[in-house]
N, C-alpha and C. Protein backbone atom coordinates (compact mmCIF):
# COMPACT_ATOMS: atom_id res chain seq x y z
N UNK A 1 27.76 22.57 21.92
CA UNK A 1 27.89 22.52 20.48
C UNK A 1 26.51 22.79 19.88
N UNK A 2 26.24 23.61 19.13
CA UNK A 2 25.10 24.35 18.32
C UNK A 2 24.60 22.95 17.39
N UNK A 3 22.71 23.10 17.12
CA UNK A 3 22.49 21.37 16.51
C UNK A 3 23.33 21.74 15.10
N UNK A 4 23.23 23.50 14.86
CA UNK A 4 23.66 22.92 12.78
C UNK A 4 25.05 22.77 12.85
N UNK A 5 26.27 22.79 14.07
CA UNK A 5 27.42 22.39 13.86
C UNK A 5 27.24 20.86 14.28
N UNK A 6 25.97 20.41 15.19
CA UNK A 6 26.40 19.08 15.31
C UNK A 6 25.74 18.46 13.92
N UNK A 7 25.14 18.75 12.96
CA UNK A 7 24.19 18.44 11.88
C UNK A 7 25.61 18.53 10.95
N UNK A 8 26.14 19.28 10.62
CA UNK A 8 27.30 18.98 9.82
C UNK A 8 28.49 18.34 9.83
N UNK A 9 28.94 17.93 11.47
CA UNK A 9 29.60 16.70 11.84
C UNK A 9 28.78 15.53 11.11
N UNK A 10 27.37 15.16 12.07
CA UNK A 10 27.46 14.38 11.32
C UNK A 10 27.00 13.78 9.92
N UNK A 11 26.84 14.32 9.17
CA UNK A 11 26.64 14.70 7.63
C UNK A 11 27.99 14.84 7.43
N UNK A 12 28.90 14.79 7.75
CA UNK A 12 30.41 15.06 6.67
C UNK A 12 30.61 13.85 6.43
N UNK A 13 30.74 13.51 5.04
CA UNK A 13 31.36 12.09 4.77
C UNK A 13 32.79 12.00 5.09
N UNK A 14 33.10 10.80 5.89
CA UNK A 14 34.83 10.80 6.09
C UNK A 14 35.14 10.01 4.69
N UNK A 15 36.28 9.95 4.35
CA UNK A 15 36.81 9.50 3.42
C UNK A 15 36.88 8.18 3.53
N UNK A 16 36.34 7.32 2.04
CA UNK A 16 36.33 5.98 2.29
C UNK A 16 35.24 5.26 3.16
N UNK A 17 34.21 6.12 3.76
CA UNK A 17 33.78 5.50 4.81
C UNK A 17 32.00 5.19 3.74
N UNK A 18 32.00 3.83 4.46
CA UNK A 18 30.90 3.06 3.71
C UNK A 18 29.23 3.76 3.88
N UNK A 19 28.12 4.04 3.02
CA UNK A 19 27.03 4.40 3.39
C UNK A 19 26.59 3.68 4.65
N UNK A 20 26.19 2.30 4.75
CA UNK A 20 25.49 1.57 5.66
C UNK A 20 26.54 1.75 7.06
N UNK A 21 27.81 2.26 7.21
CA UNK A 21 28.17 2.85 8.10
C UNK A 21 27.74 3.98 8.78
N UNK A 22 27.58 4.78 7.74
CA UNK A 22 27.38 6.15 7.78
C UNK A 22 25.58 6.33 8.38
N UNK A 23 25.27 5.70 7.69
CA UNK A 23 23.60 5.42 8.24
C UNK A 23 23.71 5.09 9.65
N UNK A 24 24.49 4.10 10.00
CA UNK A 24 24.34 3.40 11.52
C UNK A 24 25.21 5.20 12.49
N UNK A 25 26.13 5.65 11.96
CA UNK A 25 26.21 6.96 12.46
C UNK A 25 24.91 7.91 12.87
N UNK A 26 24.37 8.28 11.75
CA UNK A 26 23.45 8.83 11.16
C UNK A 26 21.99 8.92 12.53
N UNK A 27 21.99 7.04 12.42
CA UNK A 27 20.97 6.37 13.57
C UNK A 27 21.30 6.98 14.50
N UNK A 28 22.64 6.74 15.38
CA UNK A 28 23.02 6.48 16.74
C UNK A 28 22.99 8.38 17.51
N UNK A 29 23.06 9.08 15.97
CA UNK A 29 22.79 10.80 16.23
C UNK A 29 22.16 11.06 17.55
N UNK A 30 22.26 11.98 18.51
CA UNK A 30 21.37 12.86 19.29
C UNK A 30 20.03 13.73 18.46
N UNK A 31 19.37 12.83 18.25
CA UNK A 31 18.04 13.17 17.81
C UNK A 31 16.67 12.99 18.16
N UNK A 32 15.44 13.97 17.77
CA UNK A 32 14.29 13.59 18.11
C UNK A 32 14.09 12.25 17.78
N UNK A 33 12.82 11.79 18.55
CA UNK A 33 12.18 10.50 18.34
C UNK A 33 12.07 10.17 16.94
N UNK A 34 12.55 9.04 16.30
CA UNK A 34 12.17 8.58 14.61
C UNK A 34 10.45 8.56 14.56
N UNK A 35 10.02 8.66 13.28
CA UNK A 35 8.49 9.39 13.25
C UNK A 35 8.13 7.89 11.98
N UNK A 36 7.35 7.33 12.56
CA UNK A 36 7.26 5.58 12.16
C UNK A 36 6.11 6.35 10.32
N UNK A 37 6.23 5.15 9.45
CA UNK A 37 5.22 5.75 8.85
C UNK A 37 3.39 4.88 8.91
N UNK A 38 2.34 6.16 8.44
CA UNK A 38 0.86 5.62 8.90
C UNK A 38 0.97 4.14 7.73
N UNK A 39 -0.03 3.68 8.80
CA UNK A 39 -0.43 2.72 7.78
C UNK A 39 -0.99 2.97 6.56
N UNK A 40 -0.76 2.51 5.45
CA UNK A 40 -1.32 2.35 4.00
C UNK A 40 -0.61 3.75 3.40
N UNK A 41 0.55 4.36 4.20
CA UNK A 41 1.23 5.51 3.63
C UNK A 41 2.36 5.60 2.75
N UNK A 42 1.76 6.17 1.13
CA UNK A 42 3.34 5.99 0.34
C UNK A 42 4.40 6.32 1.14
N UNK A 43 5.64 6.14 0.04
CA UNK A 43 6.76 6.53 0.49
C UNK A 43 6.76 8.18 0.20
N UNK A 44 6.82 8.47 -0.76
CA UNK A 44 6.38 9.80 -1.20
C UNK A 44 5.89 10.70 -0.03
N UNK A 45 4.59 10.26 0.39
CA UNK A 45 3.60 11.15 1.46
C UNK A 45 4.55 10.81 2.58
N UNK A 46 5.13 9.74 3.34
CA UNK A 46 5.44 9.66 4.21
C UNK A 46 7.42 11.05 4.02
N UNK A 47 7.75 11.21 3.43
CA UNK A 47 8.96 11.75 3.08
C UNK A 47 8.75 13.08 3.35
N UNK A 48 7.69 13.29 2.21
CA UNK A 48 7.21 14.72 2.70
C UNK A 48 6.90 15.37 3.78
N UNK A 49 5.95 14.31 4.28
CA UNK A 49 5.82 14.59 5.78
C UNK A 49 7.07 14.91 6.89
N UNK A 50 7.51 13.69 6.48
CA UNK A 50 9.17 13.87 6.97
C UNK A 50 9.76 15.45 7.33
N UNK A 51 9.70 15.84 5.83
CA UNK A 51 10.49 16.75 5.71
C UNK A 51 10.25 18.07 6.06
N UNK A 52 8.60 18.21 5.98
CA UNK A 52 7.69 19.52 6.36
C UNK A 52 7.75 19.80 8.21
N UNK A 53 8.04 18.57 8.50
CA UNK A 53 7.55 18.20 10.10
C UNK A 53 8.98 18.99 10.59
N UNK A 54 10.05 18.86 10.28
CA UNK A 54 11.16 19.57 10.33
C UNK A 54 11.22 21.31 9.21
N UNK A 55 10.72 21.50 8.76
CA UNK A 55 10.31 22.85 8.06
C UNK A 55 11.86 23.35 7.55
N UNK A 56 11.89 21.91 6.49
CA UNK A 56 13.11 22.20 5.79
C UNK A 56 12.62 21.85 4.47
N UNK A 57 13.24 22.68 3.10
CA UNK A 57 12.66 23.02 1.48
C UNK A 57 13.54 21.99 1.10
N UNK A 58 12.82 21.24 0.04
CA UNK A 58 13.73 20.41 -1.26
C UNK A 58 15.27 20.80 -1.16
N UNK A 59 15.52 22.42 -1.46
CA UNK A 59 16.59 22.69 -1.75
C UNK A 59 17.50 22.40 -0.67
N UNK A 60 16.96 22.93 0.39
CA UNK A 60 18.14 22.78 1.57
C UNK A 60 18.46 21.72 1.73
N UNK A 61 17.22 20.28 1.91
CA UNK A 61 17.83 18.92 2.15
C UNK A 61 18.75 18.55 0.93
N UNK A 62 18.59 18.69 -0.31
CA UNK A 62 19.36 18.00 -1.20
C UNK A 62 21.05 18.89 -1.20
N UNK A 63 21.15 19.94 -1.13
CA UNK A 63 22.22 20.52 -0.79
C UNK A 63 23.16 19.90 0.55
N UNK A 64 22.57 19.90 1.55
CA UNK A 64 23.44 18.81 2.61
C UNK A 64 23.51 17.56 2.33
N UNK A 65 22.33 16.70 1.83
CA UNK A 65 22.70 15.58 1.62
C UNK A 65 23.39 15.26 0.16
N UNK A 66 23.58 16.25 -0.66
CA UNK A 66 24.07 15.51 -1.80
C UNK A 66 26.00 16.43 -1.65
N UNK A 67 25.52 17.47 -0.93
CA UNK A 67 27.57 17.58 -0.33
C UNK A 67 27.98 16.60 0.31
N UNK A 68 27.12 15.76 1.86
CA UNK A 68 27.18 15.17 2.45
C UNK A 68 27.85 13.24 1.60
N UNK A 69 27.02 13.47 0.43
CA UNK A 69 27.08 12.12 -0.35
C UNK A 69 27.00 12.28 -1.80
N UNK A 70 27.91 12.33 -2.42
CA UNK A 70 27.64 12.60 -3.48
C UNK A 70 27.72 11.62 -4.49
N UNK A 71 28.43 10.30 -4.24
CA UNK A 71 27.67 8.54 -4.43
C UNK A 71 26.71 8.90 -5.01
N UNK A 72 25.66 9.15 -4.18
CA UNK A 72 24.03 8.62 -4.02
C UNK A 72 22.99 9.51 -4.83
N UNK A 73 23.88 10.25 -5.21
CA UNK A 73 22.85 11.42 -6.58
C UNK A 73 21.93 12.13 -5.87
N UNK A 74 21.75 12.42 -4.93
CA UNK A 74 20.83 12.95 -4.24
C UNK A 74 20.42 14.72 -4.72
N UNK A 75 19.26 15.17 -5.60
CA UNK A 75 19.40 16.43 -5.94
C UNK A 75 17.90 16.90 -5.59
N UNK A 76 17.71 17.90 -5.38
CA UNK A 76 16.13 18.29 -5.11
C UNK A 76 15.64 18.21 -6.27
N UNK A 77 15.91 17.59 -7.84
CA UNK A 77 14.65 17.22 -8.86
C UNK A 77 14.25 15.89 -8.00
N UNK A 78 15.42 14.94 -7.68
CA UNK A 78 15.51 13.71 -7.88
C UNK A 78 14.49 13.61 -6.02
N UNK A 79 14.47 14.18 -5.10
CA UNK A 79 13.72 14.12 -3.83
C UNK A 79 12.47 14.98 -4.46
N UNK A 80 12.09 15.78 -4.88
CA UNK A 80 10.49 16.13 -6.05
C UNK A 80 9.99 15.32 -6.21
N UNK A 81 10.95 14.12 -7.06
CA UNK A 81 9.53 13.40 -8.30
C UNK A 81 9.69 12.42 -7.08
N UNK A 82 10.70 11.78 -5.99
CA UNK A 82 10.16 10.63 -5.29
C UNK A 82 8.86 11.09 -4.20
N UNK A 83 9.10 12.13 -3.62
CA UNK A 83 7.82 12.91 -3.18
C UNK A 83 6.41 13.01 -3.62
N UNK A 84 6.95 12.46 -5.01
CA UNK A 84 5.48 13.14 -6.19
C UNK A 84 5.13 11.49 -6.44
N UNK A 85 5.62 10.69 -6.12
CA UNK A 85 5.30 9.40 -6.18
C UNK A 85 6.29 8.26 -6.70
N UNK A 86 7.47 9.03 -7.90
CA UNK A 86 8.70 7.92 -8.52
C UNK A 86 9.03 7.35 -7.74
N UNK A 87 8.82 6.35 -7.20
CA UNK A 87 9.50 5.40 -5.92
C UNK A 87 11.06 5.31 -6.45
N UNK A 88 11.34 5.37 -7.89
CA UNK A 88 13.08 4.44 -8.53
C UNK A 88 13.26 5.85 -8.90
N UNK A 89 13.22 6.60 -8.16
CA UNK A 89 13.44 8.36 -8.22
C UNK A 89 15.30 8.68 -7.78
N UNK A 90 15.19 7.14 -6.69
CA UNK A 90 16.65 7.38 -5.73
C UNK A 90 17.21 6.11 -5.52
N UNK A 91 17.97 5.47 -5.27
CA UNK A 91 18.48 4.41 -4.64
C UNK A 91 18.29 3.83 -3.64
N UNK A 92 18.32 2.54 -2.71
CA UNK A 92 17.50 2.42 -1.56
C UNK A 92 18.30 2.97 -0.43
N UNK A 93 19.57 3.27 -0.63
CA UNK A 93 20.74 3.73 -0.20
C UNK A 93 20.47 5.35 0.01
N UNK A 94 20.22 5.82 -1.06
CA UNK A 94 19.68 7.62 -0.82
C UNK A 94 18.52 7.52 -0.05
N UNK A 95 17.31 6.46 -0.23
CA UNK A 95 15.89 7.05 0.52
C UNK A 95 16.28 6.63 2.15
N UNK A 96 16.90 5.70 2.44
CA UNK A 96 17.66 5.27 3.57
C UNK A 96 18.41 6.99 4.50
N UNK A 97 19.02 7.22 3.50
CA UNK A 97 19.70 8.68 4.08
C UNK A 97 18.74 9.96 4.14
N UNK A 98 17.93 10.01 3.19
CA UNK A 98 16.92 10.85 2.94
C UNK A 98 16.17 10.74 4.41
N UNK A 99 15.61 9.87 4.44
CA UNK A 99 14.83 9.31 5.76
C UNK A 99 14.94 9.36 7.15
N UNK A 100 16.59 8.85 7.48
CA UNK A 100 17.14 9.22 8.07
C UNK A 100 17.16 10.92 8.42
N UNK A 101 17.91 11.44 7.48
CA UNK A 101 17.85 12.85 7.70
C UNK A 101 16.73 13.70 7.91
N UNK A 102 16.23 13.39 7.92
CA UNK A 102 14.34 13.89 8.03
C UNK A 102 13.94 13.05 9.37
N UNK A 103 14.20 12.83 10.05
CA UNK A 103 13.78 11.81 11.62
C UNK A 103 12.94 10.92 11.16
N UNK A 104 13.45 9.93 10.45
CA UNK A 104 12.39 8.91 9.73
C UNK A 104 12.98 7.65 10.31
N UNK A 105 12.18 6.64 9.97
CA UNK A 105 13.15 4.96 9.86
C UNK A 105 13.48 4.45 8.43
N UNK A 106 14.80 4.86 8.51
CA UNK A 106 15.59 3.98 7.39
C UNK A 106 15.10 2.81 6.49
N UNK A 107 14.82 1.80 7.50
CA UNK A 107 14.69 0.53 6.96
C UNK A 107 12.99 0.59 6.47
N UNK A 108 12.09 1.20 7.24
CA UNK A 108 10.72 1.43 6.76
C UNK A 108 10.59 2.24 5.84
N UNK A 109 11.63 3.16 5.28
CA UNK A 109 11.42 4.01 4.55
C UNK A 109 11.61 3.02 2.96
N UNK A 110 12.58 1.99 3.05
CA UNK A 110 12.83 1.22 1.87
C UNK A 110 11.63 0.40 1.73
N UNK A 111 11.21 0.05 2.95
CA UNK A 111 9.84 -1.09 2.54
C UNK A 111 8.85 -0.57 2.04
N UNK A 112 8.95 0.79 2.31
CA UNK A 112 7.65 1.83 1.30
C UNK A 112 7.87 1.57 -0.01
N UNK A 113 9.08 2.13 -0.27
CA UNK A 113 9.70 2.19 -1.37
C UNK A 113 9.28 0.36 -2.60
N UNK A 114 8.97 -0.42 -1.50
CA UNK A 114 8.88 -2.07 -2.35
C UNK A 114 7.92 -2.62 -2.21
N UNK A 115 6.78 -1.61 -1.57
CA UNK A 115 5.43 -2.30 -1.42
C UNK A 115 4.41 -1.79 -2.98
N UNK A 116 3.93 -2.54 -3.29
CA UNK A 116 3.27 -2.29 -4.99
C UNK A 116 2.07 -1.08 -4.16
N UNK A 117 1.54 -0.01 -4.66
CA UNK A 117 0.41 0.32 -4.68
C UNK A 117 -0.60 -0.32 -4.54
N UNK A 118 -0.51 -1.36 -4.83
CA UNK A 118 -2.49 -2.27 -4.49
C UNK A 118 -2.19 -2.60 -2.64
N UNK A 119 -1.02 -3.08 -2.88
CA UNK A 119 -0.76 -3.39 -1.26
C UNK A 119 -1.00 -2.49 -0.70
N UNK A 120 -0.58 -1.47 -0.46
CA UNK A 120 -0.84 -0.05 0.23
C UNK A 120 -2.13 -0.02 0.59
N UNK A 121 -3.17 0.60 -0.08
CA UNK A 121 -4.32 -0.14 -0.05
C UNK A 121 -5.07 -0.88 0.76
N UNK A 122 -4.75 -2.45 0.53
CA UNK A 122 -5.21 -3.09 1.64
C UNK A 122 -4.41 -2.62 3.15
N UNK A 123 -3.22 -2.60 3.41
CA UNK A 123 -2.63 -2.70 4.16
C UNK A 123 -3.27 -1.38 4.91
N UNK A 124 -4.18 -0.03 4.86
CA UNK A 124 -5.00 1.02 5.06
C UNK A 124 -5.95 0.18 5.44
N UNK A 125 -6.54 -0.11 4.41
CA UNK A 125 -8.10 -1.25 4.59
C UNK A 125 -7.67 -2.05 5.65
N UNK A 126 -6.44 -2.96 6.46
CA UNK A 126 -6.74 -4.16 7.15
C UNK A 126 -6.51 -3.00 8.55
N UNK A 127 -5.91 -2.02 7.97
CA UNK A 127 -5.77 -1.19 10.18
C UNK A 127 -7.01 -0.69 10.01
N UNK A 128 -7.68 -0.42 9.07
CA UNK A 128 -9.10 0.02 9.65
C UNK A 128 -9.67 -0.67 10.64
N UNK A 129 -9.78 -1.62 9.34
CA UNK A 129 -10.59 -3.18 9.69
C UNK A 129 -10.19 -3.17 11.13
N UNK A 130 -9.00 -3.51 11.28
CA UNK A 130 -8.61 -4.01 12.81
C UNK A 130 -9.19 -3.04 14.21
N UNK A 131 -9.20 -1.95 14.14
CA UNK A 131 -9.62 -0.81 14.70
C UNK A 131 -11.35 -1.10 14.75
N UNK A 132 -11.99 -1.30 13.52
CA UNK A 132 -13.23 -2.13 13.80
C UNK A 132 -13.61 -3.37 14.74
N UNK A 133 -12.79 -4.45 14.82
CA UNK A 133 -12.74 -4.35 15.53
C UNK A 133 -12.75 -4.86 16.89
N UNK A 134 -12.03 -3.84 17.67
CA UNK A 134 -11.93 -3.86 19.14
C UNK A 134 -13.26 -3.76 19.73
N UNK A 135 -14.46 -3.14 18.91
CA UNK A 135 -15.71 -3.53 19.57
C UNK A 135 -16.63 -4.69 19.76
N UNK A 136 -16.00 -6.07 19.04
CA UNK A 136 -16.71 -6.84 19.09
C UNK A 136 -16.52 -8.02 20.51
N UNK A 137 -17.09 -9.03 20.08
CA UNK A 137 -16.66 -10.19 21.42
C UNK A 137 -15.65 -10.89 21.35
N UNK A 138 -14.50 -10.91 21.86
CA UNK A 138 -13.50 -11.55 22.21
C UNK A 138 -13.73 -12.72 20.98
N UNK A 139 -14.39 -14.02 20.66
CA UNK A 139 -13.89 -14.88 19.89
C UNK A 139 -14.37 -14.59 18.57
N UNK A 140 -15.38 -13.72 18.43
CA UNK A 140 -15.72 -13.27 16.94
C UNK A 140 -14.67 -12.46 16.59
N UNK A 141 -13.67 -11.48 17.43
CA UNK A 141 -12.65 -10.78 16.84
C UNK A 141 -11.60 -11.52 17.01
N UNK A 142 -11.40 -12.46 17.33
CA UNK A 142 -9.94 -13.63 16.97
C UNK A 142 -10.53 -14.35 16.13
N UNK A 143 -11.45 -14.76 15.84
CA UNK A 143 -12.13 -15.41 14.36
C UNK A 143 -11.66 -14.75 12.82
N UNK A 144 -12.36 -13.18 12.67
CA UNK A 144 -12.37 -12.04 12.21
C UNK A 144 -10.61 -11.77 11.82
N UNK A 145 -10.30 -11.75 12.82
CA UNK A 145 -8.65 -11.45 12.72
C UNK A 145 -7.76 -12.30 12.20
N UNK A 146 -8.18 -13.79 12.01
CA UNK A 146 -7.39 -15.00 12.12
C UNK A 146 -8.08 -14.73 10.18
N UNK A 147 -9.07 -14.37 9.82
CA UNK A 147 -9.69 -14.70 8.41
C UNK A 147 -9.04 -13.44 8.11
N UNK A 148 -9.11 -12.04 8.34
CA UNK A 148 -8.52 -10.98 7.76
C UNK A 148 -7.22 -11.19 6.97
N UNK A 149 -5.87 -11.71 8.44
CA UNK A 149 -4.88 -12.21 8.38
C UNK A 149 -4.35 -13.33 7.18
N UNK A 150 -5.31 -13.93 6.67
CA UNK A 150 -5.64 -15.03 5.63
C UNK A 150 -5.87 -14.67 4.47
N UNK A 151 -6.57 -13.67 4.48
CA UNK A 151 -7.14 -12.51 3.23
C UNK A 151 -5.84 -11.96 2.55
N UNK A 152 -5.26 -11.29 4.06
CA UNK A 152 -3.97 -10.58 3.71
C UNK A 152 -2.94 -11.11 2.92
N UNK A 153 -2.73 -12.54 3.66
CA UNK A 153 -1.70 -13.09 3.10
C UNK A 153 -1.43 -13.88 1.59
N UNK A 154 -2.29 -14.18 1.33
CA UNK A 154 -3.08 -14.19 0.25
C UNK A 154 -2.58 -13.33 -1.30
N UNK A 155 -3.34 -12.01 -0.45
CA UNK A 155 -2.88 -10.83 -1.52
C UNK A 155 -1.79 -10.48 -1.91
N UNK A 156 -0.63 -10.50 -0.49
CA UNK A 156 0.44 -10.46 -0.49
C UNK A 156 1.40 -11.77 -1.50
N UNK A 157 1.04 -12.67 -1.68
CA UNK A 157 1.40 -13.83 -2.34
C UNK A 157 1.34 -13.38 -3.56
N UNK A 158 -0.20 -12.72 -4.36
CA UNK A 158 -0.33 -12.46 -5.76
C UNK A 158 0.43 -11.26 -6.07
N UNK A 159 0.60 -9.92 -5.37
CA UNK A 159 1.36 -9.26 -5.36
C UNK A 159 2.89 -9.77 -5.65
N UNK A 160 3.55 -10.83 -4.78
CA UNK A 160 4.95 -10.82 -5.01
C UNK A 160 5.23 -11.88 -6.13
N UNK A 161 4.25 -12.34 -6.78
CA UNK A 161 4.79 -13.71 -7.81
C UNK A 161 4.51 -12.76 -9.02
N UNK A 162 5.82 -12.61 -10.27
CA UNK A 162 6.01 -12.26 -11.27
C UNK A 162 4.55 -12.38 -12.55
């Protein structure tokens, strides 16, 4: 079976049949390895990437996925501006499928989608940091790591309180 007849199996919505089904389909596909995203990487950059890494245009993905689902509004303006940075560009349900369809992770693709910009940020800044480092002495870098970790959590706290 040829991949774009197996690509349109599974992309055909059956009737009645639930997204978060269809995703766990979607998953279980004969596909390359899922492509994790970098640390401190929008959702946006990470999508794109997604999508270039497979050397497929706006148009073509939103055409299968929005025949594929047409629920989920999925149109190449609406995969543009989330690319271009609109995180509330799509539903967590479309970037889930989006993601998917592009050899991505689903569920990491939504946590992009809910991490504030300042987080991003640090979360770049602490894999540096950490990568810094592996050169030191064993209890100054579990010291180091144990205070980073503290820093982090921290930020993460002011970030999620209204």
């Amino acid at each position: 079976m040829s991949f774009l007849k197996l690509r349109s199996i599974i992309f055909a919505s059956c009737a009645r049949e639930s997204v978060s089904r269809l995703l766990a389909r979607v998953n279980s596909s004969p596909r390359q390895r899922k492509v994790e995203p970098k640390p401190g990487q929008e959702l946006g950059e990470y999508l794109f990437m997604l999508r270039t890494r497979r050397k497929r245009s706006v148009q073509e993905v939103a055409e299968t996925l929005g025949n594929a689902f047409p629920q989920l509004g999925i149109s190449a303006a609406r995969i543009a501006r989330l690319e271009s940075g609109d995180q509330n560009a799509l539903s967590d349900d479309a970037i889930r499928v989006l993601a998917g369809h592009n050899g991505g992770l689903p569920d990491k693709a939504v946590e992009l989608a809910r991490i504030p910009s300042a987080s991003r940020s640090w979360v770049a800044m602490s894999a540096r940091a950490r990568d810094d480092l592996q050169i030191l002495v064993s209890e100054e870098r579990d010291f180091l790591e144990h205070l980073l970790d503290n820093i982090l959590d921290e930020l993460r706290k002011e970030d999620s309180t209204p």
